[in-house]
N, C-alpha and C. Protein backbone atom coordinates (compact mmCIF):
# COMPACT_ATOMS: atom_id res chain seq x y z
N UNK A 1 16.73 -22.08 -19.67
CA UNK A 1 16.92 -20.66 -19.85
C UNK A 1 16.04 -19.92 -18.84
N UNK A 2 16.94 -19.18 -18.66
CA UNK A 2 15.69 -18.49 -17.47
C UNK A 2 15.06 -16.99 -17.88
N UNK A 3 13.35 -17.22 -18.06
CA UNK A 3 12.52 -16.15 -18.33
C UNK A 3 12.92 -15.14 -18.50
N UNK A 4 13.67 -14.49 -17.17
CA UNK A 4 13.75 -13.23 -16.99
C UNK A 4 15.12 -12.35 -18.34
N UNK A 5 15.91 -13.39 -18.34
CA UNK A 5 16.97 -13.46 -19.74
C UNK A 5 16.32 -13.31 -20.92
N UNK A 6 14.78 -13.98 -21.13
CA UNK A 6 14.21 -14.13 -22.43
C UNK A 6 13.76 -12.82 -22.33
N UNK A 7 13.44 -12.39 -21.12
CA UNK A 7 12.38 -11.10 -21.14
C UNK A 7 13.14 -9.86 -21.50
N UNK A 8 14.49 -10.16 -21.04
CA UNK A 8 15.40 -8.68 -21.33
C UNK A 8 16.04 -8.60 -22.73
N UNK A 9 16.75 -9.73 -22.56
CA UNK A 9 17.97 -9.68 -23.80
C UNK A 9 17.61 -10.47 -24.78
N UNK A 10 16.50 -11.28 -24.82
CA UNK A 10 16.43 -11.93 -26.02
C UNK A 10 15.02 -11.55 -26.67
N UNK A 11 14.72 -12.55 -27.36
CA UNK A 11 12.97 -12.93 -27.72
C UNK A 11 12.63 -11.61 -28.76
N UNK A 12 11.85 -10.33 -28.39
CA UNK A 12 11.73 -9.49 -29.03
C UNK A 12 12.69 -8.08 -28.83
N UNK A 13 13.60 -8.26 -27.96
CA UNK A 13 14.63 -7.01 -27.57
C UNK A 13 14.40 -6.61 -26.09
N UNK A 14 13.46 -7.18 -25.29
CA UNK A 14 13.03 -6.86 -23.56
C UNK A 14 12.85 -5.57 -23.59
N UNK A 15 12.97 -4.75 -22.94
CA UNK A 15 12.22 -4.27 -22.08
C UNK A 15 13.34 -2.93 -22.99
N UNK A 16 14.48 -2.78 -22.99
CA UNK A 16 15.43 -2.38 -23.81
C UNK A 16 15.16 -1.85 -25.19
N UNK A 17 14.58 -2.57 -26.00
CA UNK A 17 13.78 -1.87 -27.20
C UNK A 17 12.81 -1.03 -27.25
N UNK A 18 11.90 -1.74 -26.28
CA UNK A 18 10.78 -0.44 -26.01
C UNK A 18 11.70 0.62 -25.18
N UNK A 19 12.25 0.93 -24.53
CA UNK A 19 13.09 2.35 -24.42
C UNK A 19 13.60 3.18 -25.91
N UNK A 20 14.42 2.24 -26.59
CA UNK A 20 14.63 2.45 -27.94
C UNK A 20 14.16 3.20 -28.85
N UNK A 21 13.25 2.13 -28.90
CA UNK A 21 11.95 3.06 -29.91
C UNK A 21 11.22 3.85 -29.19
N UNK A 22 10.97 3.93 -28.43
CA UNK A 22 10.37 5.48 -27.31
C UNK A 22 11.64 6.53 -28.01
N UNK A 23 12.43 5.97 -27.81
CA UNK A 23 13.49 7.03 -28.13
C UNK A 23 13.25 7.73 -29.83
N UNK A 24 13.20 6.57 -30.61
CA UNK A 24 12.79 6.94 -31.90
C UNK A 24 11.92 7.33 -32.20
N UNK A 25 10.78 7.46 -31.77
CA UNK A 25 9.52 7.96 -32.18
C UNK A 25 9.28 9.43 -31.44
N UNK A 26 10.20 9.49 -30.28
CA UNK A 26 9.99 11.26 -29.76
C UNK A 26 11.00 12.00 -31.20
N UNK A 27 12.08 11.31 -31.55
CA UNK A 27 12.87 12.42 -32.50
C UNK A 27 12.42 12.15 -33.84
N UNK A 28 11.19 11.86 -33.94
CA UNK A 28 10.43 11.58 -35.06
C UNK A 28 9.70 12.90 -35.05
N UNK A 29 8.71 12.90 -34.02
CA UNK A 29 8.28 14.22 -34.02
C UNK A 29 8.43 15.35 -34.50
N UNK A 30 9.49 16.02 -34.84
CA UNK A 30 10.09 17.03 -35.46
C UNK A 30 10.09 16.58 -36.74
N UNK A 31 10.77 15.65 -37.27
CA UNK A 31 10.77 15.52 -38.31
C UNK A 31 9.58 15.00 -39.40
N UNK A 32 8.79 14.08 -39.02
CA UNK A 32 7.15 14.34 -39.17
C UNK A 32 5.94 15.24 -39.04
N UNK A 33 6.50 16.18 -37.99
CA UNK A 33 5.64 17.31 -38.28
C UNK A 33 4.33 16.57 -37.05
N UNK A 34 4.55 15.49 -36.45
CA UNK A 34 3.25 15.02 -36.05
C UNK A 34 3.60 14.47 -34.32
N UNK A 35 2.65 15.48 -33.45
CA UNK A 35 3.06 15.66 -32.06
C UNK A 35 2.17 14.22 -31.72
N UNK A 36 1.73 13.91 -32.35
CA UNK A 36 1.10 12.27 -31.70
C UNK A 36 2.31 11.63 -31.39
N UNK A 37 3.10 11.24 -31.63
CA UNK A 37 4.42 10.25 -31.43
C UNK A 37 5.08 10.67 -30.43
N UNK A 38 4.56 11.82 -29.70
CA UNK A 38 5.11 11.94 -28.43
C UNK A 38 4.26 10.93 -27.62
N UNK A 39 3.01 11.05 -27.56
CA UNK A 39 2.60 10.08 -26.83
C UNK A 39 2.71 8.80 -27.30
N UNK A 40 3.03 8.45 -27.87
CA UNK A 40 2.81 7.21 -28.44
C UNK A 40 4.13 6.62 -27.73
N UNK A 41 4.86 7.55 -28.03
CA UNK A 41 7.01 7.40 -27.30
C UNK A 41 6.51 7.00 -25.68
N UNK A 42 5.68 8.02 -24.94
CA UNK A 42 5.62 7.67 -23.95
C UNK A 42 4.68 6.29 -23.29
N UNK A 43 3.50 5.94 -24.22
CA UNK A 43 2.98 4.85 -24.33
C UNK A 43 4.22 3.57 -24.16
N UNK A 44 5.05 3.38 -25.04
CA UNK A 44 5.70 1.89 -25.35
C UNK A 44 6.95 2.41 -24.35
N UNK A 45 7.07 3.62 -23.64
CA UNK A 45 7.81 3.21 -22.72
C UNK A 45 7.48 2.89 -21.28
N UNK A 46 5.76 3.18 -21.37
CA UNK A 46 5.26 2.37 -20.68
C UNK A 46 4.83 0.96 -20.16
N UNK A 47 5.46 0.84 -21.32
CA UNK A 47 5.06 -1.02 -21.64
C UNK A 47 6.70 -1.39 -21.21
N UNK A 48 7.61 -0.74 -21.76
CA UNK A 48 8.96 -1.02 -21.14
C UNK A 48 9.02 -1.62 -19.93
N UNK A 49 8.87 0.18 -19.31
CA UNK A 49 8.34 -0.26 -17.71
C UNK A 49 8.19 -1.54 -16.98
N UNK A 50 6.50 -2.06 -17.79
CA UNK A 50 6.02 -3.03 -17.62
C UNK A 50 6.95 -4.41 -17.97
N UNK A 51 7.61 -4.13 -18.64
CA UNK A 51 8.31 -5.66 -18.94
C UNK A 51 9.19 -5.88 -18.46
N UNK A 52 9.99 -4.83 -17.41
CA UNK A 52 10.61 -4.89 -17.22
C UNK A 52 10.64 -5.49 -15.69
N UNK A 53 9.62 -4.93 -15.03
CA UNK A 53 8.82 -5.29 -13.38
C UNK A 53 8.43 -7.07 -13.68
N UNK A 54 8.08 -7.34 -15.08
CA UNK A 54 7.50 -8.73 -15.46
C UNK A 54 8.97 -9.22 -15.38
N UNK A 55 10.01 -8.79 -15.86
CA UNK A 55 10.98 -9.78 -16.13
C UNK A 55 11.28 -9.53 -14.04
N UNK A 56 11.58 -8.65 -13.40
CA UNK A 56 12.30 -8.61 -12.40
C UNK A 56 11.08 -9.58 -11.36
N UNK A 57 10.12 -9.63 -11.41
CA UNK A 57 8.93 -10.70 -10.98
C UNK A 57 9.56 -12.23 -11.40
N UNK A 58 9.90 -12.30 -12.62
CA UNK A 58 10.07 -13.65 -12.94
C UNK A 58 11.83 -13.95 -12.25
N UNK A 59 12.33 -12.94 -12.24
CA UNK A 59 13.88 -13.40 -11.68
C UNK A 59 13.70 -13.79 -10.16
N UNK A 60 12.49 -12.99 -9.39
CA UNK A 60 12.60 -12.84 -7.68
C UNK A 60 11.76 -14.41 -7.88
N UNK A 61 10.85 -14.82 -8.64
CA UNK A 61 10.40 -16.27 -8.52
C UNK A 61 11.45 -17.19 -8.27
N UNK A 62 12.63 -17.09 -9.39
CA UNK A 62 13.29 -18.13 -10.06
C UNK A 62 14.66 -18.17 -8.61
N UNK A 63 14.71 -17.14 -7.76
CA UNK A 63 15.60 -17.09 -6.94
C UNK A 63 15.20 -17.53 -5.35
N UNK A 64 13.82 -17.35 -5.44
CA UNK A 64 13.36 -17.59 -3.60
C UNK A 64 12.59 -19.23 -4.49
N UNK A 65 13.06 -19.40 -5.54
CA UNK A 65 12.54 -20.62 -5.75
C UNK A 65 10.82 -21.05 -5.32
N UNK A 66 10.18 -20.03 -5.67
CA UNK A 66 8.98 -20.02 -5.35
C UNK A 66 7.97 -20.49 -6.68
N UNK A 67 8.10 -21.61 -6.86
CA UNK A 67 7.30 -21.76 -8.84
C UNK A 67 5.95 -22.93 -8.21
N UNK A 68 5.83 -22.36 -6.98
CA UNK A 68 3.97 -22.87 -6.63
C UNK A 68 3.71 -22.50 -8.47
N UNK A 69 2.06 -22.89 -8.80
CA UNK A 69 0.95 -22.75 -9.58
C UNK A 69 0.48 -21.37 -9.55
N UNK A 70 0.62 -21.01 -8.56
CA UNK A 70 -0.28 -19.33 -8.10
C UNK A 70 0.80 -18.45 -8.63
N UNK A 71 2.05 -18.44 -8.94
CA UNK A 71 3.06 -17.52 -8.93
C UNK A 71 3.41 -17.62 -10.67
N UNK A 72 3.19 -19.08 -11.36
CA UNK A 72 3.33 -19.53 -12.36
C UNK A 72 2.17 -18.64 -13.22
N UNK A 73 1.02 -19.25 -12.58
CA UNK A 73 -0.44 -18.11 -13.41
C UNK A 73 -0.34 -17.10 -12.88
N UNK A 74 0.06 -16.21 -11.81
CA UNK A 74 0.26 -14.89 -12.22
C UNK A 74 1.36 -14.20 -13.09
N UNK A 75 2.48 -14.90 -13.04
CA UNK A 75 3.23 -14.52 -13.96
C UNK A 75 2.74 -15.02 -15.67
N UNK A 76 2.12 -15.82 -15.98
CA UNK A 76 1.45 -15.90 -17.45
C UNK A 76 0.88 -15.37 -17.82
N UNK A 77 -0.35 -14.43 -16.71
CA UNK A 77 -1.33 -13.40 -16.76
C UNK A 77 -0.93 -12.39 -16.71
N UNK A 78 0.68 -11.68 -16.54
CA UNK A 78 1.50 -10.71 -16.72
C UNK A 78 1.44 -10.58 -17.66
N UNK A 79 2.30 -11.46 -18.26
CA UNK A 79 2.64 -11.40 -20.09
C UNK A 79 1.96 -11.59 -20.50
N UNK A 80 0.88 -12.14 -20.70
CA UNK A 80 -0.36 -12.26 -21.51
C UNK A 80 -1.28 -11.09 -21.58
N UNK A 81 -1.08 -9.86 -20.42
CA UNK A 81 -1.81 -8.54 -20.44
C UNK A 81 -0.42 -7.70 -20.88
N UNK A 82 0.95 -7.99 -21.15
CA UNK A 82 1.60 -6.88 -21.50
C UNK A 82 1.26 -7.67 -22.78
N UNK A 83 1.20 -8.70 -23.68
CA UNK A 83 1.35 -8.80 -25.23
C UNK A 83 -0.46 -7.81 -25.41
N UNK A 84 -1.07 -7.95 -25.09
CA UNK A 84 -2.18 -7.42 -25.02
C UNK A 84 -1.84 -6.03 -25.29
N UNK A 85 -1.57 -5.40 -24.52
CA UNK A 85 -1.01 -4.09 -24.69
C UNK A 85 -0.30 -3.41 -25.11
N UNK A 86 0.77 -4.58 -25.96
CA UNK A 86 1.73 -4.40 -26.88
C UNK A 86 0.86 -4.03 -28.43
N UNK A 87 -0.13 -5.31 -28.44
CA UNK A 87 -1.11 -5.45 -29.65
C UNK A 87 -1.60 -3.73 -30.14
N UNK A 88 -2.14 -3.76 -28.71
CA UNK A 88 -2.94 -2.32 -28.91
C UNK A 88 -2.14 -1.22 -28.94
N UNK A 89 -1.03 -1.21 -28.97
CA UNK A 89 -0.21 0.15 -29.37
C UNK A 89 0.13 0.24 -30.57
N UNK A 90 0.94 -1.69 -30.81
CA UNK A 90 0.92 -1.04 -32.60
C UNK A 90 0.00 -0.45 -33.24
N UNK A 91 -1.36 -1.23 -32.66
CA UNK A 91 -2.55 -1.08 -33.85
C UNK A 91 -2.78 0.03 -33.44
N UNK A 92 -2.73 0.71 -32.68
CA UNK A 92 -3.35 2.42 -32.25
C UNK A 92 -1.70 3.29 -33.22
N UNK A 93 -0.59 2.98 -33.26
CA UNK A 93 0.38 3.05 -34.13
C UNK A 93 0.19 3.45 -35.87
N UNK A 94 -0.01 1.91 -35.64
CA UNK A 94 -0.55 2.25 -37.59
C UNK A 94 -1.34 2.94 -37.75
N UNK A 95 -2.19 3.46 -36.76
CA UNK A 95 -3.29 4.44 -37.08
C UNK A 95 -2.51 5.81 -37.51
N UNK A 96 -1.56 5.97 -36.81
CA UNK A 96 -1.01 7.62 -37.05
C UNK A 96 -0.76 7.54 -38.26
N UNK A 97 -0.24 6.78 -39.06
CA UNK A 97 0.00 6.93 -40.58
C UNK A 97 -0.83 5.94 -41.60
């Protein structure tokens, strides 16, 4: 299977969900009464972003066939700083309520 497939369309929803729920949490706003979830919308679609440059990193590997060690640990040290930053949004998340 190739990464960049796990990163978009499968696993936790790619890069695609976090747009999603960015989406859900700005039209929350109004209806919560609570302007934090704007940033918060724009936070996890920051991470989108990010997963999304991670998945298009792991496709340009998997195509110039470049899977040296150096390209392998930087791409693990990708995802391992976006779950990182995934962590810290929920938990900065649950804080709003």
């Amino acid at each position: 299977m190739k990464i960049n497939v796990l990163l978009e369309d499968q696993g936790t929803g790619g890069a695609g969900f976090r747009y999603m729920f960015a989406t859900f949490l700005k039209q929350a706003v109004p209806i919560l009464e609570n302007p934090t979830l704007n940033e918060m919308s724009e936070r996890i679609m920051r991470i989108g972003d990010d997963w999304r440059n991670i998945s298009y990193f792991a496709a340009k590997i998997g195509k110039t066939r470049d899977l040296g060690a150096d390209k392998i640990k930087e791409l693990s040290e990708l995802i391992r700083k976006q779950g990182d930053a995934e962590k810290a949004f929920f938990t900065d998340l649950k804080k709003v309520y």
